[in-house]
C-alpha atoms as a PDB file:
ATOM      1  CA  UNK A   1       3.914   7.811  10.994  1.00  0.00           C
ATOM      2  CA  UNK A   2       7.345   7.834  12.481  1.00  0.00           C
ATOM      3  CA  UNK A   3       6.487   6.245  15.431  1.00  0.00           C
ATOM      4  CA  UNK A   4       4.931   3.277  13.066  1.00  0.00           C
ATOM      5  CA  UNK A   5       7.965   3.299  10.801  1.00  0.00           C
ATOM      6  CA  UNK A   6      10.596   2.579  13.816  1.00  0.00           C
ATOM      7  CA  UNK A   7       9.501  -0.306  13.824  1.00  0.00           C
ATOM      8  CA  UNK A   8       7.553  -1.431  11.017  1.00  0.00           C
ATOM      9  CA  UNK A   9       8.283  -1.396   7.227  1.00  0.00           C
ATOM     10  CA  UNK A  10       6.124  -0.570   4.729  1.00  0.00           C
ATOM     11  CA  UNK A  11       5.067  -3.357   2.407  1.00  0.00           C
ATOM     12  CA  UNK A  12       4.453  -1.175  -0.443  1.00  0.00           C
ATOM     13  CA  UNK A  13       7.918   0.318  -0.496  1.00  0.00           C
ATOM     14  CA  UNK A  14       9.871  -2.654   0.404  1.00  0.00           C
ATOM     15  CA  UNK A  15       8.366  -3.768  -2.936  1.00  0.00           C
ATOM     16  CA  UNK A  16       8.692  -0.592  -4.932  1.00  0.00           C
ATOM     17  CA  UNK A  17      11.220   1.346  -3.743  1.00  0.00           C
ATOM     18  CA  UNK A  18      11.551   3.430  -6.149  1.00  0.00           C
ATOM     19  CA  UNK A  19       7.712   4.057  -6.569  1.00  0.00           C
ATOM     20  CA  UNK A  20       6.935   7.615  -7.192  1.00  0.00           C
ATOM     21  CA  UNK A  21       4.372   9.048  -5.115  1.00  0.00           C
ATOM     22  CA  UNK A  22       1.824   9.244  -7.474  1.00  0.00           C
ATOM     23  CA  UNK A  23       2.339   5.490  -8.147  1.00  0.00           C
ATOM     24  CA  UNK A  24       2.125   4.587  -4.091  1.00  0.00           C
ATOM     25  CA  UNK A  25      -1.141   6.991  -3.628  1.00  0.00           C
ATOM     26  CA  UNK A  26      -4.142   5.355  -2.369  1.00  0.00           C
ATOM     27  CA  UNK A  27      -6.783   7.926  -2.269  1.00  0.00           C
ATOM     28  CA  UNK A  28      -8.934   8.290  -4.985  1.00  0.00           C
ATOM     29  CA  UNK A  29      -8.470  11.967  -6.562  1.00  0.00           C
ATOM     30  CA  UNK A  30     -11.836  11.640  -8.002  1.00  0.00           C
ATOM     31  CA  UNK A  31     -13.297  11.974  -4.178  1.00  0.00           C
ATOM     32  CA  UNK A  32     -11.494  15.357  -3.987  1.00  0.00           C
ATOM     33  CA  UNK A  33      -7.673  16.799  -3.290  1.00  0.00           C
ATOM     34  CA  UNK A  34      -5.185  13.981  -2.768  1.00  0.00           C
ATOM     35  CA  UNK A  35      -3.945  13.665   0.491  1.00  0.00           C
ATOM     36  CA  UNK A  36      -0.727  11.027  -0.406  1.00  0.00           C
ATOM     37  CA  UNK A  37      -0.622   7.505   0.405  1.00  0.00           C
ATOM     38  CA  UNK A  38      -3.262   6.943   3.263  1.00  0.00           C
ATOM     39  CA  UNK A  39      -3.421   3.344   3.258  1.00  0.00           C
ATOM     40  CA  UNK A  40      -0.644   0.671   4.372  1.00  0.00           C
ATOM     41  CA  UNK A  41       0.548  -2.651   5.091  1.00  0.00           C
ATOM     42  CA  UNK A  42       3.199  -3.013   7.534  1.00  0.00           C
ATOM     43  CA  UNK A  43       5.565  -5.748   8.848  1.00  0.00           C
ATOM     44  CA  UNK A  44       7.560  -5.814  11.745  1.00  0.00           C
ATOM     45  CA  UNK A  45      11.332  -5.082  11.274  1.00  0.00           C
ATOM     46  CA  UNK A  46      12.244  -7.323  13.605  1.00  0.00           C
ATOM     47  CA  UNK A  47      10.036  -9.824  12.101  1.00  0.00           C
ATOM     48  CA  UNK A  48      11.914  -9.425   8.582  1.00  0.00           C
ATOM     49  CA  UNK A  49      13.358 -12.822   8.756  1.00  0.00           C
ATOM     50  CA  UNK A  50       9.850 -14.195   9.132  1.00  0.00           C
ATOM     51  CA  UNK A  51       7.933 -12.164   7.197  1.00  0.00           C
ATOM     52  CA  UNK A  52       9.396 -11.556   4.108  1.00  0.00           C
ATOM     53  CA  UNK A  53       7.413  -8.915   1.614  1.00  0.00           C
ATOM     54  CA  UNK A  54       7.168 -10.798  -2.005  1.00  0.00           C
ATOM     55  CA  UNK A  55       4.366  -8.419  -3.448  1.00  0.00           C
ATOM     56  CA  UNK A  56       2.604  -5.513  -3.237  1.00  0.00           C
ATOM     57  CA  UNK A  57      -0.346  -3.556  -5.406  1.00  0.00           C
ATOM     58  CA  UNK A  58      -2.356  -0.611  -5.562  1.00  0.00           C
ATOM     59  CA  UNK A  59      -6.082  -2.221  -6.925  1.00  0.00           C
ATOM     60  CA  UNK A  60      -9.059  -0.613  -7.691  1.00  0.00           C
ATOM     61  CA  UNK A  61      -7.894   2.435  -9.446  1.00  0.00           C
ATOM     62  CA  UNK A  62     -10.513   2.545 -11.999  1.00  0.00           C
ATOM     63  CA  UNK A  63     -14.166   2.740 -12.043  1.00  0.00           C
ATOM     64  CA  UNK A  64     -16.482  -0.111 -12.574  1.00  0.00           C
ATOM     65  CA  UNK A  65     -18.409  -0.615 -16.087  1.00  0.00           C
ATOM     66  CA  UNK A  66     -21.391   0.711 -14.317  1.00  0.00           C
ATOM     67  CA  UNK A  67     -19.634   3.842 -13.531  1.00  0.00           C
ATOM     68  CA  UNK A  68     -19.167   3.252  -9.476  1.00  0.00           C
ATOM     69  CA  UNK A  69     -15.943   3.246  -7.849  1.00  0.00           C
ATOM     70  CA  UNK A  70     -15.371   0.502  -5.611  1.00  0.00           C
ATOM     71  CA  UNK A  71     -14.641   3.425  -2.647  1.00  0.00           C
ATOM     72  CA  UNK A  72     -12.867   6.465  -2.070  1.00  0.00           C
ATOM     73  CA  UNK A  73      -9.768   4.491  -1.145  1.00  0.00           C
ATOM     74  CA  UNK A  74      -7.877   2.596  -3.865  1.00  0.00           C
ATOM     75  CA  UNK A  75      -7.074  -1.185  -2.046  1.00  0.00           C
ATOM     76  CA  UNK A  76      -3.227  -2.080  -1.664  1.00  0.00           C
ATOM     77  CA  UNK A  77      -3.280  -6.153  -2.001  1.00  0.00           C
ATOM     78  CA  UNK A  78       0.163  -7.913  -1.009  1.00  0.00           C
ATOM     79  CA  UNK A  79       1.609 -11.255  -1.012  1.00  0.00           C
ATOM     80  CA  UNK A  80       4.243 -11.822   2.586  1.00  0.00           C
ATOM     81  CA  UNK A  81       5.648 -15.001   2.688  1.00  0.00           C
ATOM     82  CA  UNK A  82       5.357 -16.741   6.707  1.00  0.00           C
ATOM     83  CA  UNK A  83       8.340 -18.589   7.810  1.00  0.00           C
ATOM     84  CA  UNK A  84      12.134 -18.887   7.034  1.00  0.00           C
END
């Protein structure tokens, strides 16, 4: 991941940087141990004039009404606004 994060930010924590890590998780414990966060959206650093981070969400935490879980990953949805 360091190699990635030299030059890349991570969406999630440019939101929510003060997320705890159980909050910024993305694997779904119910699947087995938790690994951490496994699952990212990036941006560019030197893009951070362009591409500006507005939003950012873990979905899919819970299970569906007919007891199935949408996968063993929760999704991470964001909102990055194109443009100066």
């Amino acid at each position: 991941m360091n190699l990635i994060t030299k030059r890349h930010l991570d969406v999630f924590h440019v939101v929510h940087p003060k997320a705890s890590r159980a909050e910024a998780t993305t694997y779904n414990k119910h699947f087995g141990p938790d690994p951490g966060v496994i699952d990212h959206i990036f941006v560019e650093r030197s893009a951070t004039g362009r591409l500006k981070p507005l939003a950012c969400d873990v979905i899919f935490r819970t299970v569906a009404p007919d007891s199935v879980w949408a996968s063993d990953h929760f999704g991470l949805v964001a909102k990055i606004r194109v443009g100066k």
